[in-house]
N, C-alpha and C. Protein backbone atom coordinates (compact mmCIF):
# COMPACT_ATOMS: atom_id res chain seq x y z
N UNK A 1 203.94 30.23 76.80
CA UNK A 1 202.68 30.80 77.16
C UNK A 1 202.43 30.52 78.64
N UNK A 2 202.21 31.23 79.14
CA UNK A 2 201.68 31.49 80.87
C UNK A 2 200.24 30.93 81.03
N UNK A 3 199.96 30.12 81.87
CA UNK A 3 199.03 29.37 82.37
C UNK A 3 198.73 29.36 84.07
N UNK A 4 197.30 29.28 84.48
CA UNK A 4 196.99 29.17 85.99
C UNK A 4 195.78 29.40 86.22
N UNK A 5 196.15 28.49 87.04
CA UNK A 5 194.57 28.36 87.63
C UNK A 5 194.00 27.85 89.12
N UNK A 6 193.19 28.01 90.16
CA UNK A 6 193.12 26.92 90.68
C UNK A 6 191.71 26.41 91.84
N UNK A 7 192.02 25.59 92.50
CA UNK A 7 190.67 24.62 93.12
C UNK A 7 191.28 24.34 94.63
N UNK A 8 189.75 24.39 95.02
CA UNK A 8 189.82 23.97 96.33
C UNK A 8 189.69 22.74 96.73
N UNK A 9 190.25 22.33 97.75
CA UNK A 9 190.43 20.22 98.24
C UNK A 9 189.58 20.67 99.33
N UNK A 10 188.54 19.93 99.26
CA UNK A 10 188.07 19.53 100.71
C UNK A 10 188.67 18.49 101.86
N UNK A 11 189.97 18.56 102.17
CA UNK A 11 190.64 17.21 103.07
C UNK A 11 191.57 18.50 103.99
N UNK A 12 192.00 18.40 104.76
CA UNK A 12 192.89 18.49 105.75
C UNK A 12 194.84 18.59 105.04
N UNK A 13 195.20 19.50 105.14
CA UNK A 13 196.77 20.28 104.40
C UNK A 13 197.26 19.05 104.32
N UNK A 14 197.79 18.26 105.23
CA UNK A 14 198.81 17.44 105.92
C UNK A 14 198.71 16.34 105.05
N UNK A 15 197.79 15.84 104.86
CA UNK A 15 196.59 14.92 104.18
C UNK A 15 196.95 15.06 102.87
N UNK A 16 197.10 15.91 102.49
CA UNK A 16 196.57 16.54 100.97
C UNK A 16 197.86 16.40 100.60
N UNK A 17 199.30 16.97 101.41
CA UNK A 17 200.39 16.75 101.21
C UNK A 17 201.41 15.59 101.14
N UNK A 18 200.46 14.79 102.15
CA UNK A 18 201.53 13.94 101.67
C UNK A 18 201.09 12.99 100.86
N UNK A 19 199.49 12.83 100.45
CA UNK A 19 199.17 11.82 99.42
C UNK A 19 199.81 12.43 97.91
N UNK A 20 199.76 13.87 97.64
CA UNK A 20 200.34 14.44 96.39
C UNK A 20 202.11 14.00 96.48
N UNK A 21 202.70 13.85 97.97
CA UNK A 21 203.98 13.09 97.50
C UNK A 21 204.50 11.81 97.62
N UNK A 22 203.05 10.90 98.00
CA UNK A 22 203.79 9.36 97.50
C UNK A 22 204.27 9.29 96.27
N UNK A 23 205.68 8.19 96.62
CA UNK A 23 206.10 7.85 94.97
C UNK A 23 205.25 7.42 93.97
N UNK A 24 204.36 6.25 94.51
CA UNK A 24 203.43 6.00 93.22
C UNK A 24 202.08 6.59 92.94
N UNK A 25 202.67 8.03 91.93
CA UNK A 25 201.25 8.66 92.27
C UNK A 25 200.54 8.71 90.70
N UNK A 26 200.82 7.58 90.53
CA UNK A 26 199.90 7.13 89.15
C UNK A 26 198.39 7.41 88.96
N UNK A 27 198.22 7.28 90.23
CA UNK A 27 196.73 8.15 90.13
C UNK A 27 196.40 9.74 89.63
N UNK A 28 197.84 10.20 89.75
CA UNK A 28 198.07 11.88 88.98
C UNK A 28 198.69 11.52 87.84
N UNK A 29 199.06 10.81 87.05
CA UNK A 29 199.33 10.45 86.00
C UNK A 29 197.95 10.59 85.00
N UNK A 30 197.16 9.40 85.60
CA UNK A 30 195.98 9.08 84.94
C UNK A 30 194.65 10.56 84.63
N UNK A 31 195.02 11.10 85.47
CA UNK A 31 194.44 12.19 85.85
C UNK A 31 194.91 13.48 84.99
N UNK A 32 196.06 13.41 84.82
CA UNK A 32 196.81 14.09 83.47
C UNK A 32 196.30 13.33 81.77
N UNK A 33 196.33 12.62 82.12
CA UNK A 33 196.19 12.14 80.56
C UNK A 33 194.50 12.29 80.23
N UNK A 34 193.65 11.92 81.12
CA UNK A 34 192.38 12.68 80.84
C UNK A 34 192.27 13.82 80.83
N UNK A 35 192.59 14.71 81.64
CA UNK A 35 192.40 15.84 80.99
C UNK A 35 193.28 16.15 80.20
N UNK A 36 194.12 16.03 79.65
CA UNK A 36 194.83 16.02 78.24
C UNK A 36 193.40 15.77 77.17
N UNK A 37 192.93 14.29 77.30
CA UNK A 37 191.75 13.53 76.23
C UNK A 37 190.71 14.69 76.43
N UNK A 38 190.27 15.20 77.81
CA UNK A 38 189.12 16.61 77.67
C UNK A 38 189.60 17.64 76.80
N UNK A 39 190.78 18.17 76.45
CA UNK A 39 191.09 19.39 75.92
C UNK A 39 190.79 18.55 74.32
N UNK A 40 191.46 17.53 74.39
CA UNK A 40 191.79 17.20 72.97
C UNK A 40 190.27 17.21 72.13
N UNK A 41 189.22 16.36 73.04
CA UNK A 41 187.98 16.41 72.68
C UNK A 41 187.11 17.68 72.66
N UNK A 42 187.84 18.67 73.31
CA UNK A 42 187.42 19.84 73.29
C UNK A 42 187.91 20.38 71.64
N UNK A 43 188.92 20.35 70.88
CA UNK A 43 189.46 20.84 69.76
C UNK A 43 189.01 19.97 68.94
N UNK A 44 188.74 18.89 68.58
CA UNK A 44 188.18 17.60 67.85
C UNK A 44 186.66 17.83 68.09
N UNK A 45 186.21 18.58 68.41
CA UNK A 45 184.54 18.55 68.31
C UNK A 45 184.12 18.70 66.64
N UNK A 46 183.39 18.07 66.17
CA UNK A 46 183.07 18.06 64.70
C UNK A 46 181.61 18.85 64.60
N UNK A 47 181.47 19.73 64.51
CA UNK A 47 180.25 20.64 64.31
C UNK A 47 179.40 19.91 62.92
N UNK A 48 179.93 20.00 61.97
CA UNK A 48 179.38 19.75 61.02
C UNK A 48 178.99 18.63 60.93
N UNK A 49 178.94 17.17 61.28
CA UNK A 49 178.15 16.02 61.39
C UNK A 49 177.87 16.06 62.51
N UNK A 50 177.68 17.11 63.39
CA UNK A 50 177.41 16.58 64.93
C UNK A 50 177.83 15.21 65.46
N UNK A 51 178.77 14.75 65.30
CA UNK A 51 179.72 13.97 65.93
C UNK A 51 180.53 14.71 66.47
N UNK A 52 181.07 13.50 67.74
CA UNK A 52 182.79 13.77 68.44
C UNK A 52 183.11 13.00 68.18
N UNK A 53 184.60 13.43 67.81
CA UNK A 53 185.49 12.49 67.38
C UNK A 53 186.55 12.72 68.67
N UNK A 54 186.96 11.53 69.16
CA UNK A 54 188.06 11.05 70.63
C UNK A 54 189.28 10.43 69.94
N UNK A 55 190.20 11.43 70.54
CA UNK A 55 191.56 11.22 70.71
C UNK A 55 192.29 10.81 71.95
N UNK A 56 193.11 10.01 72.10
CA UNK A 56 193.48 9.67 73.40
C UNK A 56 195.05 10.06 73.08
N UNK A 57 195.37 11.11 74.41
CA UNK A 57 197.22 10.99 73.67
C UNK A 57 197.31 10.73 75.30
N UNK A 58 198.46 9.70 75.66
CA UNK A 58 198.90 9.28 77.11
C UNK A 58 200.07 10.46 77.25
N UNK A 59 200.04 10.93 78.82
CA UNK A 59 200.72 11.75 78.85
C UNK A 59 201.91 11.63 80.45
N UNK A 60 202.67 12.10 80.07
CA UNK A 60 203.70 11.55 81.33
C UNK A 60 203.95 12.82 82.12
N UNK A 61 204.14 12.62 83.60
CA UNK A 61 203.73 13.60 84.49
C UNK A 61 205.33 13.35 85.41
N UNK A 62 205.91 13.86 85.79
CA UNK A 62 206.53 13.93 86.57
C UNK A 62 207.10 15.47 87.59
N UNK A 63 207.24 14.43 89.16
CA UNK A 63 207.05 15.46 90.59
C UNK A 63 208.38 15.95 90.77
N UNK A 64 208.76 16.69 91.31
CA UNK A 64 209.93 17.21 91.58
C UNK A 64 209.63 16.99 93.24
N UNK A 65 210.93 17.29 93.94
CA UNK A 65 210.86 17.52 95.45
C UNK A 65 210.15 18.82 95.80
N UNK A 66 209.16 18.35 96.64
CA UNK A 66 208.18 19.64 97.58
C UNK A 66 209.11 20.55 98.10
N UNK A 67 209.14 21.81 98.43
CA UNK A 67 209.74 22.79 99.18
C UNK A 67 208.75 23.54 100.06
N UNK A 68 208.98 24.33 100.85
CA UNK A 68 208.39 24.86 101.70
C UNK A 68 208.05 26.42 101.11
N UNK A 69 206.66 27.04 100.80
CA UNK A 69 206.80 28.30 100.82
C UNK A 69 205.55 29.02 101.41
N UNK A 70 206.15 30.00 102.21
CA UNK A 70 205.18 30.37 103.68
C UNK A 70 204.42 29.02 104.22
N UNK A 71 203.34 29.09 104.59
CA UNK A 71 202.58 28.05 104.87
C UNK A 71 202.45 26.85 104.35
N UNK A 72 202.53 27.13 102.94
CA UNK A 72 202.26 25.72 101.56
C UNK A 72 203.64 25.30 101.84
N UNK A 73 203.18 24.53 100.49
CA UNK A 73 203.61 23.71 99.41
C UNK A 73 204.23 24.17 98.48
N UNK A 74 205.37 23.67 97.37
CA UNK A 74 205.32 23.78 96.17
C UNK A 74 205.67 22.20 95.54
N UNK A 75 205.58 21.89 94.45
CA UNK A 75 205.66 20.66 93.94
C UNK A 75 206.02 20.98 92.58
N UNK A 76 207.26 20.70 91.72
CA UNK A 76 207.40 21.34 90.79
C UNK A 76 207.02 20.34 89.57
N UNK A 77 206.41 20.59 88.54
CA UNK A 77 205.26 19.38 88.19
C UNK A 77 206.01 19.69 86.73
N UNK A 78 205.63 18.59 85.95
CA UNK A 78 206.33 18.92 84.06
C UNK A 78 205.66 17.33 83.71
N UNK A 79 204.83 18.33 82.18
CA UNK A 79 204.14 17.08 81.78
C UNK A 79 203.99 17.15 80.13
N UNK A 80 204.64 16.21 79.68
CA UNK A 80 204.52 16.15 78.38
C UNK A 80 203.67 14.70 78.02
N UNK A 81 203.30 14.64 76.48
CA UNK A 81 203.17 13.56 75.94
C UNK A 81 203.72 12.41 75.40
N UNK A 82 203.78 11.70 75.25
CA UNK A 82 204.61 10.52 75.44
C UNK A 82 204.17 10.10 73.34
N UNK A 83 205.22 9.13 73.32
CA UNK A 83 204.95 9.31 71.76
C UNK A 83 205.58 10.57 70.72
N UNK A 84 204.81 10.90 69.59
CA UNK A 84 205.19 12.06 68.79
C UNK A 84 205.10 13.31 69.86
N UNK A 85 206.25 13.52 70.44
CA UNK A 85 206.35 14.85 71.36
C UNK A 85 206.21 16.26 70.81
N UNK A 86 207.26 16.07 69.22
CA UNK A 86 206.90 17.72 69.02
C UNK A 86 205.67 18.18 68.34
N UNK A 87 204.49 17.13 68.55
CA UNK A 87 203.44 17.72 67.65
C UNK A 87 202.14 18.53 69.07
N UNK A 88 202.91 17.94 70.18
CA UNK A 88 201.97 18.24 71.30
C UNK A 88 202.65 18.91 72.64
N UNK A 89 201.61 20.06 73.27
CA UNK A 89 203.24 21.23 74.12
C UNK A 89 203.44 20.49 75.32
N UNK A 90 204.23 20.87 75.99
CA UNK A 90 204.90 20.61 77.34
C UNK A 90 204.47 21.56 78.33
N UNK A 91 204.28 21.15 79.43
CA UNK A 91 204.02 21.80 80.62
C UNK A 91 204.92 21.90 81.94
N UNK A 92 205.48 23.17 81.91
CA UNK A 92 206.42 23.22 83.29
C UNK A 92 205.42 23.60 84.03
N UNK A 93 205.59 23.39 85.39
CA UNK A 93 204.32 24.26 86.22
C UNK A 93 205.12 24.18 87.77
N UNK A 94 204.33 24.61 88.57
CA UNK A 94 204.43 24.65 90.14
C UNK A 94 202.97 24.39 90.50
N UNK A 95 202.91 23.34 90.99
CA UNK A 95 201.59 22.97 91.78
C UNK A 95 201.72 23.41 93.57
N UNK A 96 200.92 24.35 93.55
CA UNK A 96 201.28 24.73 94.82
C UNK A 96 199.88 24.58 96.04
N UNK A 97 200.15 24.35 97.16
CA UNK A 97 199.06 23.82 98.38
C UNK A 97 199.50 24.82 99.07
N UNK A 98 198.18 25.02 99.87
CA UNK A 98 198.46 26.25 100.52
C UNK A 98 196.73 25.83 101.61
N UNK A 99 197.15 25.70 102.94
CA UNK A 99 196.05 25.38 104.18
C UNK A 99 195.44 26.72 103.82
N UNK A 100 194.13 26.47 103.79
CA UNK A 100 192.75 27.42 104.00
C UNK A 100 191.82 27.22 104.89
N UNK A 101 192.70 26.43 105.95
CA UNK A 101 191.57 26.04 107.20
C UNK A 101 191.77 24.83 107.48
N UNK A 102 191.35 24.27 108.60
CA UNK A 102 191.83 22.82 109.21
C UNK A 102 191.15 21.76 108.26
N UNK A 103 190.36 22.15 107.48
CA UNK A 103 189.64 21.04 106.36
C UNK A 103 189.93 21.37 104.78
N UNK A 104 190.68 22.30 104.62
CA UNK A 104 190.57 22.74 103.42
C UNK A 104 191.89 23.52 102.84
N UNK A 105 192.49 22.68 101.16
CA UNK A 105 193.47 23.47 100.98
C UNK A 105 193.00 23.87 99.51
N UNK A 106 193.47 25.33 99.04
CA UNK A 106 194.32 25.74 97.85
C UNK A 106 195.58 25.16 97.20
N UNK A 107 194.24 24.00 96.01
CA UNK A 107 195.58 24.23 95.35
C UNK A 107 196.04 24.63 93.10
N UNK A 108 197.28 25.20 93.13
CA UNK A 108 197.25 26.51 92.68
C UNK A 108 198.03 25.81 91.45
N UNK A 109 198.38 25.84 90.49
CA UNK A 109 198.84 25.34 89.30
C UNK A 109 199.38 26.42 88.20
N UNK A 110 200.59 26.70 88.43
CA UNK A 110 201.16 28.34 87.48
C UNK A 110 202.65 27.69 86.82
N UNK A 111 202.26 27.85 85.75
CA UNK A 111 202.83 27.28 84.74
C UNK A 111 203.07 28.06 83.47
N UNK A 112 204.09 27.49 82.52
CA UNK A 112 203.98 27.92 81.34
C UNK A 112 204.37 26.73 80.15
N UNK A 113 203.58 26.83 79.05
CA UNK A 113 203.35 25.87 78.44
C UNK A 113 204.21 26.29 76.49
N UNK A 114 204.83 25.65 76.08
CA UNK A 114 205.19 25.50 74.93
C UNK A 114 204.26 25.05 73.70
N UNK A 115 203.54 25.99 72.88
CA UNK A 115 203.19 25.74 71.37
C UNK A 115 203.87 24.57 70.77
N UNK A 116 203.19 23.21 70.39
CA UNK A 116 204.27 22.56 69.45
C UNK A 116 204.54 23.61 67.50
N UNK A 117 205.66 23.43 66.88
CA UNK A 117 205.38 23.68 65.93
C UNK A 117 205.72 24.98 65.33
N UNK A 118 206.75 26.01 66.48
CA UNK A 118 207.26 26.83 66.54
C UNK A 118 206.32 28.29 66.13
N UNK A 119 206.70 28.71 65.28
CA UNK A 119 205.90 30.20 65.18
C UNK A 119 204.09 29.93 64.59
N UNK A 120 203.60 28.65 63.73
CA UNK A 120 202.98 28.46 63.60
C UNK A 120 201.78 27.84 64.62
N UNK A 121 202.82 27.26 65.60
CA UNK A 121 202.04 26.69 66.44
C UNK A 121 201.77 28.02 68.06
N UNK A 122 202.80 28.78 68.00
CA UNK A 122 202.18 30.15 68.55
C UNK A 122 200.83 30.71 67.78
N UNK A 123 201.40 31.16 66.68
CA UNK A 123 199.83 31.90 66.07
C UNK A 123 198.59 31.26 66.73
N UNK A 124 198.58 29.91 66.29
CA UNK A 124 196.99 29.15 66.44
C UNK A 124 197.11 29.22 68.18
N UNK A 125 198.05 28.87 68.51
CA UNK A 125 197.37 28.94 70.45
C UNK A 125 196.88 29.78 70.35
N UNK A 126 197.43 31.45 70.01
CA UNK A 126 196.54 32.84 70.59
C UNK A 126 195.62 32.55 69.72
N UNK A 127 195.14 31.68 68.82
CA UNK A 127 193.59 31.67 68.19
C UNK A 127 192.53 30.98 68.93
N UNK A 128 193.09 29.54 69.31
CA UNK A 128 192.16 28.99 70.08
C UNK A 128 192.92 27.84 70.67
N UNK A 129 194.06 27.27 70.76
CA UNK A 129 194.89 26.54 71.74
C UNK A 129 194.89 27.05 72.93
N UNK A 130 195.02 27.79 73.50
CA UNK A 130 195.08 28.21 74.76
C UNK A 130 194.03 28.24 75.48
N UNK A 131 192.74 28.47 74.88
CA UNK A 131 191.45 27.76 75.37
C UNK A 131 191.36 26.36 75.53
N UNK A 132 192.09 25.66 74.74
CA UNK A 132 192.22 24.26 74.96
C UNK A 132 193.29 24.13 76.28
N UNK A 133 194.47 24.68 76.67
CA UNK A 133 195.04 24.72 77.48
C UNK A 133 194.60 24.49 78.26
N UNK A 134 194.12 25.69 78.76
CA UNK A 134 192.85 26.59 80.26
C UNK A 134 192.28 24.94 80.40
N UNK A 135 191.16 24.23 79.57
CA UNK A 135 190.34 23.57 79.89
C UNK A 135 191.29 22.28 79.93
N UNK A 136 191.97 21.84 80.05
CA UNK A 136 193.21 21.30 80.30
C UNK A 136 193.23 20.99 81.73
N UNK A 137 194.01 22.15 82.09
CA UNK A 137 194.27 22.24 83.08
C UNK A 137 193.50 22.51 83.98
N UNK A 138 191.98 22.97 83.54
CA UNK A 138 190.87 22.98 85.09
C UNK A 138 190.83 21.51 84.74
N UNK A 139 190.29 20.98 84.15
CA UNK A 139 190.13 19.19 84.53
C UNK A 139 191.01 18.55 85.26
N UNK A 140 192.14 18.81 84.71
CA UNK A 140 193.13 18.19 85.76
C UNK A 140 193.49 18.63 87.15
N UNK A 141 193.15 20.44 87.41
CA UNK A 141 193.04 20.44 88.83
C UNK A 141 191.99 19.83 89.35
N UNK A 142 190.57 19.84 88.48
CA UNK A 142 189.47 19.12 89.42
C UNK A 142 189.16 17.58 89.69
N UNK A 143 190.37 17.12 88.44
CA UNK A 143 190.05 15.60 88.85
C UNK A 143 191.45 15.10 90.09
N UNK A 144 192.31 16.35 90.00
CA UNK A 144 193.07 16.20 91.14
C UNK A 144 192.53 16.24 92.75
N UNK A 145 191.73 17.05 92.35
CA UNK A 145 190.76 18.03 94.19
C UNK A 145 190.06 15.96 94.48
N UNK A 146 189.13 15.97 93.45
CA UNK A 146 188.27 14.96 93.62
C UNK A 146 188.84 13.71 94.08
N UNK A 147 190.13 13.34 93.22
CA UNK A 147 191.12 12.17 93.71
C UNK A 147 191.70 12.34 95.48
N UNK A 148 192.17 13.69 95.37
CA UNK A 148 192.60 13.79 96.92
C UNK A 148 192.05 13.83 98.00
N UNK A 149 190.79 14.45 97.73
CA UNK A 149 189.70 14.37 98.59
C UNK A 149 189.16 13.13 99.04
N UNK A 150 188.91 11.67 97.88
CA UNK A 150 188.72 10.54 98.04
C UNK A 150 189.66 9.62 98.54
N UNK A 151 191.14 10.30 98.24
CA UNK A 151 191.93 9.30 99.08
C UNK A 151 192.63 9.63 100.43
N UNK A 152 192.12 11.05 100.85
CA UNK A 152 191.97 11.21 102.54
C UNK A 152 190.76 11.15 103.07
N UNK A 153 189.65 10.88 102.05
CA UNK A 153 188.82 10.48 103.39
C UNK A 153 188.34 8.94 103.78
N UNK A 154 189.61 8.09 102.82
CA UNK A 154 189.41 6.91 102.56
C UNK A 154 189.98 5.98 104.01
């Protein structure tokens, strides 16, 4: 399934680039696995007792080497869950930066994501997994913008 989306950084390209490629970027780790816990709490909402019920699944993120395309960035990004893998999908993606001005970058997240669970677990995405996806992945671009933004203007 095809996925994308994306957000604007308030910091400076250069900035933005090279904090997204320090080695220890556990701070995009952490940032993955919550919004992983937002989607999950998004599908776990219990209508009928008006409770939420919270799931936490930890999720592992790993960067590929940046390349150059036109102006940007690309960063080739893949993130699965750690633990029972085939019950939860995988994410290939390209996280891509792209300067929108001396203070400000695009950045762009196009991906495609695997159903766990084979033909059954297709059906239900086109029902309502893929809404869980989407909200997925805006959290994690926005808690990405917010992280990068705080650690260039730090």
């Amino acid at each position: 399934m095809l996925i994308q989306d994306f957000v604007q950084v308030k910091a400076p390209y250069a900035a933005v680039r090279d904090r997204l490629l320090e080695p220890a970027s556990g701070w995009l780790t952490d940032g993955a696995t919550d919004a992983y816990a937002d989607g999950e709490r998004l599908f776990l909402t219990v209508t009928a007792t008006g409770g939420e019920v919270t799931v936490g699944k930890r999720v592992q993120v790993e960067l590929g080497a940046a390349y150059a395309r036109g102006e940007g960035s690309v960063v080739r990004l893949n993130w699965w869950a750690t633990g029972a893998q085939r019950l939860f999908p995988t994410l290939d993606a390209d996280l891509e930066l792209m300067p929108m001005g001396p203070d400000q970058v695009m950045l762009t997240l196009m991906g495609r994501y695997e159903p766990p669970l084979g033909a059954v677990g297709r059906a239900v995405d086109r029902l309502v997994l893929h809404r869980i996806a989407e909200a997925c992945i805006r959290s994690f671009l926005h808690r990405t913008a917010a992280n990068l933004e705080r650690a260039t203007s730090a």
